[in-house]
PDB file of N, CA and C in Angstrom:
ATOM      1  N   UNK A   1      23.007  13.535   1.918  1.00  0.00           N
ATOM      2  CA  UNK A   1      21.956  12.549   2.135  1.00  0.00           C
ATOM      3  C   UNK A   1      22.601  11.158   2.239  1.00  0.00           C
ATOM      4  N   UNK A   2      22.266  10.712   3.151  1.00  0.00           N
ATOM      5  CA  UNK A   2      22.864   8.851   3.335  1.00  0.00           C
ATOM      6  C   UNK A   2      21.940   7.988   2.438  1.00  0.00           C
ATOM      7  N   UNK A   3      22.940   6.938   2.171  1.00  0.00           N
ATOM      8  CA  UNK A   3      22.669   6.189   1.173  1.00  0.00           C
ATOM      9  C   UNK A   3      20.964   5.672   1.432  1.00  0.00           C
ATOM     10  N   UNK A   4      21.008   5.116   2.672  1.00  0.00           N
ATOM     11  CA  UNK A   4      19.620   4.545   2.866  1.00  0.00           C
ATOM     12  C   UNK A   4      18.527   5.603   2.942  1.00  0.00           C
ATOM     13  N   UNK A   5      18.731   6.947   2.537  1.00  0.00           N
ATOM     14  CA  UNK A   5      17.581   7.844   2.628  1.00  0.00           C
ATOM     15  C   UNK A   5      17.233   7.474   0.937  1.00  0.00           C
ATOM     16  N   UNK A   6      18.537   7.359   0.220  1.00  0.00           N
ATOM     17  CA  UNK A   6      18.389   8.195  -1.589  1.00  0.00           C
ATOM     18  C   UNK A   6      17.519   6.892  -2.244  1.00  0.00           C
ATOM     19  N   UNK A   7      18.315   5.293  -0.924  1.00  0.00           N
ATOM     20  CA  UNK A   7      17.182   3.934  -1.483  1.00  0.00           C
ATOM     21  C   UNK A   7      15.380   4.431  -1.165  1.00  0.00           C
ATOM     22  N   UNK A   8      15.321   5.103   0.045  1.00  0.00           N
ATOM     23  CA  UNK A   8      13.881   5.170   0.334  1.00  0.00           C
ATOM     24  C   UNK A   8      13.261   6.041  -0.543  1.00  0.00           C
ATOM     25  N   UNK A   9      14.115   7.217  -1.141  1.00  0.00           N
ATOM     26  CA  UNK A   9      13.637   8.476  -1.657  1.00  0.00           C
ATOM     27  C   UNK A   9      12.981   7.049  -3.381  1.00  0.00           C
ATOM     28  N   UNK A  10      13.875   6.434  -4.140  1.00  0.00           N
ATOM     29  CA  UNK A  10      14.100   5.604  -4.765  1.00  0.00           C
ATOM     30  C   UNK A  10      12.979   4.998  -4.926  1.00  0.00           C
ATOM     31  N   UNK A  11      12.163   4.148  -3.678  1.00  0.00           N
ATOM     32  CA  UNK A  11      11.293   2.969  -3.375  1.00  0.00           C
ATOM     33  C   UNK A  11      10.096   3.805  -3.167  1.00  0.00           C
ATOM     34  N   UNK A  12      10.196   5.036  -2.818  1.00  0.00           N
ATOM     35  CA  UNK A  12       8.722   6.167  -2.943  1.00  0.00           C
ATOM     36  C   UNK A  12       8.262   6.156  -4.387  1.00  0.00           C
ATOM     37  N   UNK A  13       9.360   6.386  -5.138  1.00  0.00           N
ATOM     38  CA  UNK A  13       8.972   7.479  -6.448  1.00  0.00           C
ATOM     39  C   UNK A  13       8.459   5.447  -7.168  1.00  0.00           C
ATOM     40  N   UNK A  14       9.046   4.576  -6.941  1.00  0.00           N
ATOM     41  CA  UNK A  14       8.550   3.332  -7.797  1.00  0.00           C
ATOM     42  C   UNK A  14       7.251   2.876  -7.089  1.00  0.00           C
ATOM     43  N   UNK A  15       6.806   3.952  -5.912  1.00  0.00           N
ATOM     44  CA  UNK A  15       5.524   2.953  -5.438  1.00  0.00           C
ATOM     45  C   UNK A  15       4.554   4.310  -5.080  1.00  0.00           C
ATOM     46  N   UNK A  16       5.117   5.310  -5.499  1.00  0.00           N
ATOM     47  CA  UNK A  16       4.058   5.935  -5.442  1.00  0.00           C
ATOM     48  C   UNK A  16       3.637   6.594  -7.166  1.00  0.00           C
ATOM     49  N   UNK A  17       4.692   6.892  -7.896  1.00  0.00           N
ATOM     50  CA  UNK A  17       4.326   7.479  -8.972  1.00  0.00           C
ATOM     51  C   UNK A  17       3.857   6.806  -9.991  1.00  0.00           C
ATOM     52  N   UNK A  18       4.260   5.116 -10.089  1.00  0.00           N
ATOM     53  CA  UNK A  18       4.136   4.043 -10.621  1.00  0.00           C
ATOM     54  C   UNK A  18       2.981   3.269 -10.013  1.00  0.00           C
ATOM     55  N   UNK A  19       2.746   3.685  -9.021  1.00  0.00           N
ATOM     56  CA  UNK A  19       1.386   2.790  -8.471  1.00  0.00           C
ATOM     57  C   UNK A  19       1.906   1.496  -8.775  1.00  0.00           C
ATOM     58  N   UNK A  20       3.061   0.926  -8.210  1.00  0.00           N
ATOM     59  CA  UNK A  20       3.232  -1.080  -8.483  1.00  0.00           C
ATOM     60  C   UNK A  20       2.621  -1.407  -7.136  1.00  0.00           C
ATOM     61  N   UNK A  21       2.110  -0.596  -6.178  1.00  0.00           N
ATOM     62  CA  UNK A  21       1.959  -1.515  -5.196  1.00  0.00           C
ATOM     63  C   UNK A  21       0.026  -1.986  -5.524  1.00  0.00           C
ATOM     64  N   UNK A  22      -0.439  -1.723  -6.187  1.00  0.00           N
ATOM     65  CA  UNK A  22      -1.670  -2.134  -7.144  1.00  0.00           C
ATOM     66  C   UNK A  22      -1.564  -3.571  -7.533  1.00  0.00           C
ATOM     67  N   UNK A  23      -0.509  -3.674  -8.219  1.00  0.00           N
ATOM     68  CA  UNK A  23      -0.364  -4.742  -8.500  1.00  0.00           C
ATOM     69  C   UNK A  23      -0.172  -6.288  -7.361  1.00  0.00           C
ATOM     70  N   UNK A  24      -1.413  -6.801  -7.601  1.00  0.00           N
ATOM     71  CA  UNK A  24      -1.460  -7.972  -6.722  1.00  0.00           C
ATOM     72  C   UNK A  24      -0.254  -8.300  -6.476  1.00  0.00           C
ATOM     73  N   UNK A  25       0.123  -8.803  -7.284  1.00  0.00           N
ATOM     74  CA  UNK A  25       1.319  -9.952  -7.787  1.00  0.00           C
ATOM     75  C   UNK A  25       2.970  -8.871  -7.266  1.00  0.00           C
ATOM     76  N   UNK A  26       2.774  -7.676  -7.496  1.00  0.00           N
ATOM     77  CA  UNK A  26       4.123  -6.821  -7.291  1.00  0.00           C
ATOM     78  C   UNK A  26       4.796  -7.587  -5.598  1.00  0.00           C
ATOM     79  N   UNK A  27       6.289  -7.935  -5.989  1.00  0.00           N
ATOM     80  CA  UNK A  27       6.677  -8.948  -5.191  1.00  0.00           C
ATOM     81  C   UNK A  27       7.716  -8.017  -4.683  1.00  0.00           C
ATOM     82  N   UNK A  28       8.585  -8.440  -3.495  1.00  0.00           N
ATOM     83  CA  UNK A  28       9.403  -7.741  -2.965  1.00  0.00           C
ATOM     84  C   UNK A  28      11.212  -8.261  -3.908  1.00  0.00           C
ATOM     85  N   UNK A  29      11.110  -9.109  -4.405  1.00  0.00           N
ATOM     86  CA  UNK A  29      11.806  -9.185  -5.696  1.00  0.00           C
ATOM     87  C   UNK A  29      11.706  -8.417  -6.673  1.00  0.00           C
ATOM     88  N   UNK A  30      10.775  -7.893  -7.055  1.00  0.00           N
ATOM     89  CA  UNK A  30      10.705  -7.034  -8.170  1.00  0.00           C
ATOM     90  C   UNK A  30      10.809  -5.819  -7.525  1.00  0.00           C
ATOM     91  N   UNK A  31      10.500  -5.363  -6.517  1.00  0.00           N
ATOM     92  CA  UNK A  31      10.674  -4.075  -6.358  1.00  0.00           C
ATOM     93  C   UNK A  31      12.672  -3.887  -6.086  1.00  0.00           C
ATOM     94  N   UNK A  32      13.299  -5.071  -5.579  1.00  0.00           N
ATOM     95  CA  UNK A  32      14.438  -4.942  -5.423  1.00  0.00           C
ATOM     96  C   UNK A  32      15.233  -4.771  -7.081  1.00  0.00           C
ATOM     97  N   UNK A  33      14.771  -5.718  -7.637  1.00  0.00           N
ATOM     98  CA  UNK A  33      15.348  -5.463  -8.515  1.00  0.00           C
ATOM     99  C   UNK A  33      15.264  -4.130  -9.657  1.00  0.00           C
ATOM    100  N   UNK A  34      13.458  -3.380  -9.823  1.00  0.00           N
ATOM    101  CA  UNK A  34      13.794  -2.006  -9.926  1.00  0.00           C
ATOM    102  C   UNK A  34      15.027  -1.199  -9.773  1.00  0.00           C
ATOM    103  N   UNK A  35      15.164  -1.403  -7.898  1.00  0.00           N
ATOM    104  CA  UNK A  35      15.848  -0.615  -7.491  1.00  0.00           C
ATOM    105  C   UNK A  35      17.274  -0.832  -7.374  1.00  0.00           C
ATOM    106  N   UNK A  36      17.893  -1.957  -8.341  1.00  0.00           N
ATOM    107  CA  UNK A  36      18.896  -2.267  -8.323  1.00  0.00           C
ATOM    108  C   UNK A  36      19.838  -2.727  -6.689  1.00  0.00           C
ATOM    109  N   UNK A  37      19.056  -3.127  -5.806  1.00  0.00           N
ATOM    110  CA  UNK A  37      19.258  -3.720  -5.097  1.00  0.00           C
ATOM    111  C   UNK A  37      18.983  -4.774  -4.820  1.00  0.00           C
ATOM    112  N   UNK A  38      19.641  -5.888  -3.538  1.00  0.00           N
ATOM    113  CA  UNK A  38      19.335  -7.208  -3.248  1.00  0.00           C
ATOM    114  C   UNK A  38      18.301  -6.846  -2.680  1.00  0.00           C
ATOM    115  N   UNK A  39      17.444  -8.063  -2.423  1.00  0.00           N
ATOM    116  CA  UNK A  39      16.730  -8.198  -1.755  1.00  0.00           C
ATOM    117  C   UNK A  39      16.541  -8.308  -0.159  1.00  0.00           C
ATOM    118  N   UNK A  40      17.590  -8.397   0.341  1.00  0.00           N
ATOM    119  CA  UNK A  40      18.577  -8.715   1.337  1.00  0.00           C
ATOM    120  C   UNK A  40      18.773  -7.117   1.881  1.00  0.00           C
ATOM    121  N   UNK A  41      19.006  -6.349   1.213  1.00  0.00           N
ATOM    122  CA  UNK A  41      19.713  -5.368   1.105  1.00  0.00           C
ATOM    123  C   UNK A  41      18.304  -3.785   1.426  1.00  0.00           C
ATOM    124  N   UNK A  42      17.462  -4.421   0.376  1.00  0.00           N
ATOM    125  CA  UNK A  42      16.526  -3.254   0.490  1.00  0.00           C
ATOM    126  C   UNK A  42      15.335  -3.964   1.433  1.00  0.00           C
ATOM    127  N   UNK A  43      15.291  -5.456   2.121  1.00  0.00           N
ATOM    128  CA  UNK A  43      14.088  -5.177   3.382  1.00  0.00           C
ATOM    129  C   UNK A  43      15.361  -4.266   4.601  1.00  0.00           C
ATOM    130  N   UNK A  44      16.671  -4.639   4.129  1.00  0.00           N
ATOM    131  CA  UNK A  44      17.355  -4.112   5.899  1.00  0.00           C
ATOM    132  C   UNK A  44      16.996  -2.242   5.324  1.00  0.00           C
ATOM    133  N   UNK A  45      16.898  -1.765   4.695  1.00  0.00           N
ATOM    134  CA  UNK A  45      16.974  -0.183   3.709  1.00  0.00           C
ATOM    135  C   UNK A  45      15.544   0.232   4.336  1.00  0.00           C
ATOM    136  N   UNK A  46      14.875  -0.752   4.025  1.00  0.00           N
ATOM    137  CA  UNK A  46      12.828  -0.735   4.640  1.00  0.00           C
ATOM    138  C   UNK A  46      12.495  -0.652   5.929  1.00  0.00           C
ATOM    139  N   UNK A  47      13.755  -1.159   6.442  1.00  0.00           N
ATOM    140  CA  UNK A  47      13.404  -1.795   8.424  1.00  0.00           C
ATOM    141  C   UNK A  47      13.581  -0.163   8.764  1.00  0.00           C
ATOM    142  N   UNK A  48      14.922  -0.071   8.140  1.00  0.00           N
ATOM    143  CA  UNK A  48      15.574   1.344   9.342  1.00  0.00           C
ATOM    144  C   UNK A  48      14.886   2.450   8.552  1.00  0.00           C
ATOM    145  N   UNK A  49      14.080   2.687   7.155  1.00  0.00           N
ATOM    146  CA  UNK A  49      13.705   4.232   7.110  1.00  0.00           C
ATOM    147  C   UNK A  49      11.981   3.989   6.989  1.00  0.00           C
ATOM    148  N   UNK A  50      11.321   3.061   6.790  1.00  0.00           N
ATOM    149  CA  UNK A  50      10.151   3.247   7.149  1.00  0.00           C
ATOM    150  C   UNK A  50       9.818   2.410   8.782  1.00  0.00           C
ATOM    151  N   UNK A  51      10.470   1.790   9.266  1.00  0.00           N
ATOM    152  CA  UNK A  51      10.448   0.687  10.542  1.00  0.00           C
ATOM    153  C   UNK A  51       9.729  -0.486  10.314  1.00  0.00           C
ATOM    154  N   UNK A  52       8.996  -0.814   9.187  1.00  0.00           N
ATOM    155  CA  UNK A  52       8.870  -2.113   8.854  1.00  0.00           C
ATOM    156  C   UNK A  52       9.161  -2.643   7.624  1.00  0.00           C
ATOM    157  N   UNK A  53       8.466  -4.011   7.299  1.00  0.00           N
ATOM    158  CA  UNK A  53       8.898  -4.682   6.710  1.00  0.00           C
ATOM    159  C   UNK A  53       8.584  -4.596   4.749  1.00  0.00           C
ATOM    160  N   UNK A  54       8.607  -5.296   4.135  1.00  0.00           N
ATOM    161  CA  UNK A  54       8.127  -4.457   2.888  1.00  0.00           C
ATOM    162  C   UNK A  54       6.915  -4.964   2.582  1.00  0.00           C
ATOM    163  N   UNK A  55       6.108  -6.389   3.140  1.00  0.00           N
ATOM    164  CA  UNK A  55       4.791  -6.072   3.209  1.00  0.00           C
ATOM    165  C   UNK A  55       3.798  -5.453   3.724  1.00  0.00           C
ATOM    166  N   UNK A  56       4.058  -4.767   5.138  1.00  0.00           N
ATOM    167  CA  UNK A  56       3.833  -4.052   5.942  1.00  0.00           C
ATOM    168  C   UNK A  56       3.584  -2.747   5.236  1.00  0.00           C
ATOM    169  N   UNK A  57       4.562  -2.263   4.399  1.00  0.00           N
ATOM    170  CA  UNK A  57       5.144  -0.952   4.057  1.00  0.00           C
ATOM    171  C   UNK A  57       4.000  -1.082   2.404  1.00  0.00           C
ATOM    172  N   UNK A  58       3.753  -1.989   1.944  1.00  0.00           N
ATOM    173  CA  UNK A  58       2.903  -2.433   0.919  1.00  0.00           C
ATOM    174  C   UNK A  58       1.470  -2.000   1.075  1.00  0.00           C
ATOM    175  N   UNK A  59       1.038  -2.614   2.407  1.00  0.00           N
ATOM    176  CA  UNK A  59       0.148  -2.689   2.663  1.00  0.00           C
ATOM    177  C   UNK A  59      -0.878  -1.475   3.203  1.00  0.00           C
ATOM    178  N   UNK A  60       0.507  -0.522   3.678  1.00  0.00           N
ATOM    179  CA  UNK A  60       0.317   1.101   3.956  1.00  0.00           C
ATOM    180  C   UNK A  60       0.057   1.832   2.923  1.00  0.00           C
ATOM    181  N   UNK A  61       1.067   1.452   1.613  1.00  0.00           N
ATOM    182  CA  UNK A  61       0.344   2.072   0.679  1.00  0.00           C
ATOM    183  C   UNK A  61      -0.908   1.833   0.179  1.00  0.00           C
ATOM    184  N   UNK A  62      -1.159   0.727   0.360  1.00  0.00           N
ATOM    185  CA  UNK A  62      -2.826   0.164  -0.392  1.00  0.00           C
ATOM    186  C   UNK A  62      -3.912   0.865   0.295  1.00  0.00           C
ATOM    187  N   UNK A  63      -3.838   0.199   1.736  1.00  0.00           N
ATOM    188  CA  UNK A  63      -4.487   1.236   2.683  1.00  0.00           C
ATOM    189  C   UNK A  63      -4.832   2.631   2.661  1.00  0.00           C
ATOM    190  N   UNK A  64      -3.677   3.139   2.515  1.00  0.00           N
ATOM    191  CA  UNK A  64      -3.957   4.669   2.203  1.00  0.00           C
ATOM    192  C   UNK A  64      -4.407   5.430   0.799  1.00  0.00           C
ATOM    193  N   UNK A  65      -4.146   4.582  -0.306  1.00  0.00           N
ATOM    194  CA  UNK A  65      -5.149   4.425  -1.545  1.00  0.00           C
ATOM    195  C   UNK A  65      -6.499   4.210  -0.864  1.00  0.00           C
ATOM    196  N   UNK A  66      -6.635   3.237  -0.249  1.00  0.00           N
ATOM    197  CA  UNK A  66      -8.526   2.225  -0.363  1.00  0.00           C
ATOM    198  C   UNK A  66      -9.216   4.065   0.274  1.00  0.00           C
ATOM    199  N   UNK A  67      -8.296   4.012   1.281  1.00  0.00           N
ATOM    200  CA  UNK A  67      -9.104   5.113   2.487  1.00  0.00           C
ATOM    201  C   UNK A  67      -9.638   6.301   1.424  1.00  0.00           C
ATOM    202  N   UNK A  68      -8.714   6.836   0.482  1.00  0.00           N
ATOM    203  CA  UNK A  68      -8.836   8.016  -0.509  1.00  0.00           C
ATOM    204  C   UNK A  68      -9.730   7.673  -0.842  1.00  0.00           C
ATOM    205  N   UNK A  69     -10.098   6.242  -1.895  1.00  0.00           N
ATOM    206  CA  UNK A  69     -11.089   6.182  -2.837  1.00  0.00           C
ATOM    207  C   UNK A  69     -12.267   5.790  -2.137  1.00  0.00           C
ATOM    208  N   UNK A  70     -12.128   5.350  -1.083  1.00  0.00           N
ATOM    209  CA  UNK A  70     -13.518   5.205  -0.223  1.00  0.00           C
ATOM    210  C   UNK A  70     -14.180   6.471   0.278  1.00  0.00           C
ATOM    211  N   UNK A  71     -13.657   7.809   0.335  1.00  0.00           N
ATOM    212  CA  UNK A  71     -13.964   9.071   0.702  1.00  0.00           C
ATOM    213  C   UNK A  71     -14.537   9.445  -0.634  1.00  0.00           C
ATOM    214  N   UNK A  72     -14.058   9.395  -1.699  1.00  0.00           N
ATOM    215  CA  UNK A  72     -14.434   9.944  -3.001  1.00  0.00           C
ATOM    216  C   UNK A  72     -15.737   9.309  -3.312  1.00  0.00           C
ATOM    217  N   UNK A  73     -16.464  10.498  -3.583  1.00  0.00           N
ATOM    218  CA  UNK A  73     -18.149   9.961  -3.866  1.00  0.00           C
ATOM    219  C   UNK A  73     -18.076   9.734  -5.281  1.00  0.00           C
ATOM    220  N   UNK A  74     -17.203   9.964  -5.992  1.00  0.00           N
ATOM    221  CA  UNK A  74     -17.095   9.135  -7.461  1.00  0.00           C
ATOM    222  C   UNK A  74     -16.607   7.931  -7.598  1.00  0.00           C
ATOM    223  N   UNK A  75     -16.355   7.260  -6.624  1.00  0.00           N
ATOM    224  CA  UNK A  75     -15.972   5.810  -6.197  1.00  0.00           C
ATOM    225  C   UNK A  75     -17.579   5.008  -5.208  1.00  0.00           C
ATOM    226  N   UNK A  76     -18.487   6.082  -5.242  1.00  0.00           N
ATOM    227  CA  UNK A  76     -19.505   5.350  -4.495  1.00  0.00           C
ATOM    228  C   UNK A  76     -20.395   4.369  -4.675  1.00  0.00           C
ATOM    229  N   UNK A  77     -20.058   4.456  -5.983  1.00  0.00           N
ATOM    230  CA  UNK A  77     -20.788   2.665  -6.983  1.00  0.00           C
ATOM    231  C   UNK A  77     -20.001   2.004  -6.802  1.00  0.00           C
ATOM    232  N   UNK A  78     -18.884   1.802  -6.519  1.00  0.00           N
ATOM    233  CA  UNK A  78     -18.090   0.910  -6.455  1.00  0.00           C
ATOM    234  C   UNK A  78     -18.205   0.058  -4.988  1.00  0.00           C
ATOM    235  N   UNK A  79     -18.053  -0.708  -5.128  1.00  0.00           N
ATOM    236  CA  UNK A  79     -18.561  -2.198  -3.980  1.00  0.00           C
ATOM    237  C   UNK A  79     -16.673  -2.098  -2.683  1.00  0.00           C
ATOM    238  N   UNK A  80     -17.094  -2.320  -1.661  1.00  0.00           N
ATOM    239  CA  UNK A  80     -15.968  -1.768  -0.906  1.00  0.00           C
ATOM    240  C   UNK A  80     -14.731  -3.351  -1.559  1.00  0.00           C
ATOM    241  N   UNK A  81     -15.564  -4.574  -1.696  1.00  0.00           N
ATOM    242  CA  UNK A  81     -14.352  -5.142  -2.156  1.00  0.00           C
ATOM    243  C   UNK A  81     -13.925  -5.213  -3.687  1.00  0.00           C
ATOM    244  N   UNK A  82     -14.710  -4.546  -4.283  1.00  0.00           N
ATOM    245  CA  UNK A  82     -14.330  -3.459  -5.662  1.00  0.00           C
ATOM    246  C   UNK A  82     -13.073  -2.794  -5.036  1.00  0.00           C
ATOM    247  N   UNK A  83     -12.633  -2.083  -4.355  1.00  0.00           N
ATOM    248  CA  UNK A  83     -12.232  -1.095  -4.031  1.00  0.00           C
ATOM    249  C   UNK A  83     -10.589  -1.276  -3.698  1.00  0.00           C
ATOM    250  N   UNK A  84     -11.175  -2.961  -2.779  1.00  0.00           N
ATOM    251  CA  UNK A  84      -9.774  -3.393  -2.530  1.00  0.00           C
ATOM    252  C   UNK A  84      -8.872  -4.421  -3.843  1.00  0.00           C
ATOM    253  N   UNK A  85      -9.681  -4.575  -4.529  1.00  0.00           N
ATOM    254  CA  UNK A  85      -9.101  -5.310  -5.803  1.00  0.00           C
ATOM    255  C   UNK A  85      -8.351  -4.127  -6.440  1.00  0.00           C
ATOM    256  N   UNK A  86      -9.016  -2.787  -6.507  1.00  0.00           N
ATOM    257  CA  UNK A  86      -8.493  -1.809  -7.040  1.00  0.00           C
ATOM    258  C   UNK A  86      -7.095  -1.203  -6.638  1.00  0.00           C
ATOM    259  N   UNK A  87      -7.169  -1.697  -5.417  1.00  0.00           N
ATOM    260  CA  UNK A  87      -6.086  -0.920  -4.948  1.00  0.00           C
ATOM    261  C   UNK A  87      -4.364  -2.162  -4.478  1.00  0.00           C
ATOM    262  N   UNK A  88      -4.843  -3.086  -4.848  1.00  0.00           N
ATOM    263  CA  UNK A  88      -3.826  -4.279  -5.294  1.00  0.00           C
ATOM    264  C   UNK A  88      -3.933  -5.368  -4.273  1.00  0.00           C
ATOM    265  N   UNK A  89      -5.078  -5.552  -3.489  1.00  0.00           N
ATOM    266  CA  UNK A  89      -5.146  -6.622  -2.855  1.00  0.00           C
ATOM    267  C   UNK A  89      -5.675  -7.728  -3.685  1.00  0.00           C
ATOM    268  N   UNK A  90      -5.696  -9.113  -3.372  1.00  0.00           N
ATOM    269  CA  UNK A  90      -6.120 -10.445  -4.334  1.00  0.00           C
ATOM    270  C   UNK A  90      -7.496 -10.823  -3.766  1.00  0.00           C
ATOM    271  N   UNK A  91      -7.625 -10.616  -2.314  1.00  0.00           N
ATOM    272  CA  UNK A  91      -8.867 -11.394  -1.716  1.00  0.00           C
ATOM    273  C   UNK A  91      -9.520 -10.342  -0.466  1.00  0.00           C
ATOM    274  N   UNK A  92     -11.184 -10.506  -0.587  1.00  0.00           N
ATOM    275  CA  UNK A  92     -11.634  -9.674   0.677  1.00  0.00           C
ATOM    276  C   UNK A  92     -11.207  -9.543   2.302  1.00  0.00           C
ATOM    277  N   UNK A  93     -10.429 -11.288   2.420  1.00  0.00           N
ATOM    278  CA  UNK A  93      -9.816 -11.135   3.717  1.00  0.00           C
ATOM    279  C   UNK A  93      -8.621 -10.856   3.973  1.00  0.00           C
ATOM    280  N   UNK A  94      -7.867 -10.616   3.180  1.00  0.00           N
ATOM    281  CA  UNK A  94      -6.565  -9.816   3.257  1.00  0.00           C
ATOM    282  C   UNK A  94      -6.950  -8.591   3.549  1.00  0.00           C
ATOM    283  N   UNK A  95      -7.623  -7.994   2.578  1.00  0.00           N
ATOM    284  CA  UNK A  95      -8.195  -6.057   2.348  1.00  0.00           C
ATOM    285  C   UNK A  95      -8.900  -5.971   3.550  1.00  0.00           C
ATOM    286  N   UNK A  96      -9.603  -6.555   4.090  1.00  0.00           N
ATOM    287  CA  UNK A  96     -10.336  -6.479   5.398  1.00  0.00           C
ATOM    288  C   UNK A  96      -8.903  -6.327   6.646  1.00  0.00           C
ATOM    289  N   UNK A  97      -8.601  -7.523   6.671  1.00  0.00           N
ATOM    290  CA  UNK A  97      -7.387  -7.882   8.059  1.00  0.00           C
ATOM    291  C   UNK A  97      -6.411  -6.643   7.959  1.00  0.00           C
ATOM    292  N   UNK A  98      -6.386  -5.984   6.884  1.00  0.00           N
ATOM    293  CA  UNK A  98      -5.464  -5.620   6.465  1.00  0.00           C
ATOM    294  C   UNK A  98      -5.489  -3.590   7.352  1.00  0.00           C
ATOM    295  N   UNK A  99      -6.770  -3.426   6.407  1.00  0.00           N
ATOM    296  CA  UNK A  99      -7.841  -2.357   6.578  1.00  0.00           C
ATOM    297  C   UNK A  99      -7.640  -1.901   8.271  1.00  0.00           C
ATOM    298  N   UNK A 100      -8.261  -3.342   9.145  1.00  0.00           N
ATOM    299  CA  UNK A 100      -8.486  -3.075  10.258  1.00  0.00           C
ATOM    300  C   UNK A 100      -7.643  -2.931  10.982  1.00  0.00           C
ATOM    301  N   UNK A 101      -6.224  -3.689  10.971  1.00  0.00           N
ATOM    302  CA  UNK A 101      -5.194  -3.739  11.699  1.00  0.00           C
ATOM    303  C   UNK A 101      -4.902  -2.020  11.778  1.00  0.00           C
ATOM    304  N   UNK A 102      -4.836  -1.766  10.807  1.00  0.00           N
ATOM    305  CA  UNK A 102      -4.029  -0.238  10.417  1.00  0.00           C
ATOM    306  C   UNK A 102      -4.955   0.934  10.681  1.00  0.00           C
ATOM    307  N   UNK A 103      -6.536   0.817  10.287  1.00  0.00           N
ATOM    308  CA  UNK A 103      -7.017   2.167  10.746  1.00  0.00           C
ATOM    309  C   UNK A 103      -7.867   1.900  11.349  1.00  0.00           C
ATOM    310  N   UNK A 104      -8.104   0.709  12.013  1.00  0.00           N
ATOM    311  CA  UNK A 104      -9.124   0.199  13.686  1.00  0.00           C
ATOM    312  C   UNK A 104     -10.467   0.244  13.259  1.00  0.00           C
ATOM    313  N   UNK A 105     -10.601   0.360  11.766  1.00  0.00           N
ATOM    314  CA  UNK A 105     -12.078  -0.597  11.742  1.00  0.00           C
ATOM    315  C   UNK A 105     -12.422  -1.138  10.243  1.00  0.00           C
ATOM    316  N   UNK A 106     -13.438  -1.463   9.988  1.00  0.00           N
ATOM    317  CA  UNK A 106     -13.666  -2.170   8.490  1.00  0.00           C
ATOM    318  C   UNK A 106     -13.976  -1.228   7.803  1.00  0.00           C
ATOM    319  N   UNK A 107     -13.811  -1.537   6.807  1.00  0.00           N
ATOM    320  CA  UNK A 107     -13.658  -0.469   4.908  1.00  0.00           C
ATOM    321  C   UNK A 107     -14.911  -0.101   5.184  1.00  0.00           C
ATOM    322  N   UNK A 108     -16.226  -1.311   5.329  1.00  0.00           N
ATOM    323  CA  UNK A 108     -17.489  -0.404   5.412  1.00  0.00           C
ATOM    324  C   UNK A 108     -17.419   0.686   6.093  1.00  0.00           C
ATOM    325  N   UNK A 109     -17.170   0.870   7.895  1.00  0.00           N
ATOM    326  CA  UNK A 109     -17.453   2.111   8.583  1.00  0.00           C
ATOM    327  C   UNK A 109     -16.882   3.170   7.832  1.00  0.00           C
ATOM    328  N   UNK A 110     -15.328   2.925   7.607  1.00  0.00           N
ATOM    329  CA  UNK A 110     -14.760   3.979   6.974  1.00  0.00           C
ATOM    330  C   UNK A 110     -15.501   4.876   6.099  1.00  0.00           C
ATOM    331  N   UNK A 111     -15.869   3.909   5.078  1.00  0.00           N
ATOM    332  CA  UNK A 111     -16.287   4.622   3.898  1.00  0.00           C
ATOM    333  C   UNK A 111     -17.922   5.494   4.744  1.00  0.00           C
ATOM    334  N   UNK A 112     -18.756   4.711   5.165  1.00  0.00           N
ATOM    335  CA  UNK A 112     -19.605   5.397   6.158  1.00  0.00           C
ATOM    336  C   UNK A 112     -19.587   6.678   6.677  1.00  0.00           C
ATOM    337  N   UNK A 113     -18.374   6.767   7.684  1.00  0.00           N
ATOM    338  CA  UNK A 113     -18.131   7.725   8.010  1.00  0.00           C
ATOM    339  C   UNK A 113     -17.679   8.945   7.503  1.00  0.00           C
ATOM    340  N   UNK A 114     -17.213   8.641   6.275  1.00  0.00           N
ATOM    341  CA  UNK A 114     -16.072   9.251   5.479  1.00  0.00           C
ATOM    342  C   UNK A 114     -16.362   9.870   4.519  1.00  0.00           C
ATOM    343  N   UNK A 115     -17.879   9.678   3.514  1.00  0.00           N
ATOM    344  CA  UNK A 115     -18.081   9.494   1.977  1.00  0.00           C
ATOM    345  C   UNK A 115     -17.952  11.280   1.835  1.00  0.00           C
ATOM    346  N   UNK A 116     -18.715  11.471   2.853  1.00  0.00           N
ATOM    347  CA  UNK A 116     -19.142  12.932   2.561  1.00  0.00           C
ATOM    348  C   UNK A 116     -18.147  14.037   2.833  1.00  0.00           C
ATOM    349  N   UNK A 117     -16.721  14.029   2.786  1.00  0.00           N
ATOM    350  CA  UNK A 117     -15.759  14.809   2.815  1.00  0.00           C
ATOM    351  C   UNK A 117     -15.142  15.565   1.889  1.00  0.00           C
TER     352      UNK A 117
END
């Protein structure tokens, strides 16, 4: 396995098993330093094994949290920008811009379309 797979294998297990990407505030400094790398070091590690950047790569994970808990009908009291606070965004227009860029429409339709799965 090459080095830049064992950093990505590395930057999975701290952002998926740890859920830091929840955390508003979780910075691309702190995740370097977790991983005992520069910072320098692990966006070039981010470019070549996921192809973007590490907010980008942040923001995929959140995304793909919101989408889960917006399908789950035990999340259906919950308010869609409930949902994105939950899942580590700070503000509704980030979680929105964010939402749409990546799965081509707003948290409402989603969840709309989606609840009953």
């Amino acid at each position: 396995m090459k080095e830049k797979e064992r950093y990505k294998e590395q930057i999975d297990k701290i952002l998926i098993s740890k859920k830091s990407y929840r955390v508003a505030s979780f910075s691309a400094a702190q995740l370097a330093e977790m991983t005992g790398m520069s910072i320098y070091k692990m966006s070039r590690v981010m470019k070549a094994e996921y192809g973007m950047s590490y907010a980008d790569v942040i923001h995929e994970y959140r995304i793909e949290d919101a989408k889960r808990l917006l399908k789950d009908s035990s999340y259906a009291t919950h308010t869609v920008d409930e949902i994105g606070i939950l899942v580590g965004f700070s503000n509704r227009q980030s979680f929105f811009s964010a939402f749409k860029r990546i799965t081509g429409c707003t948290p409402q339709k989603f969840r709309q379309d989606n609840i009953n799965e």
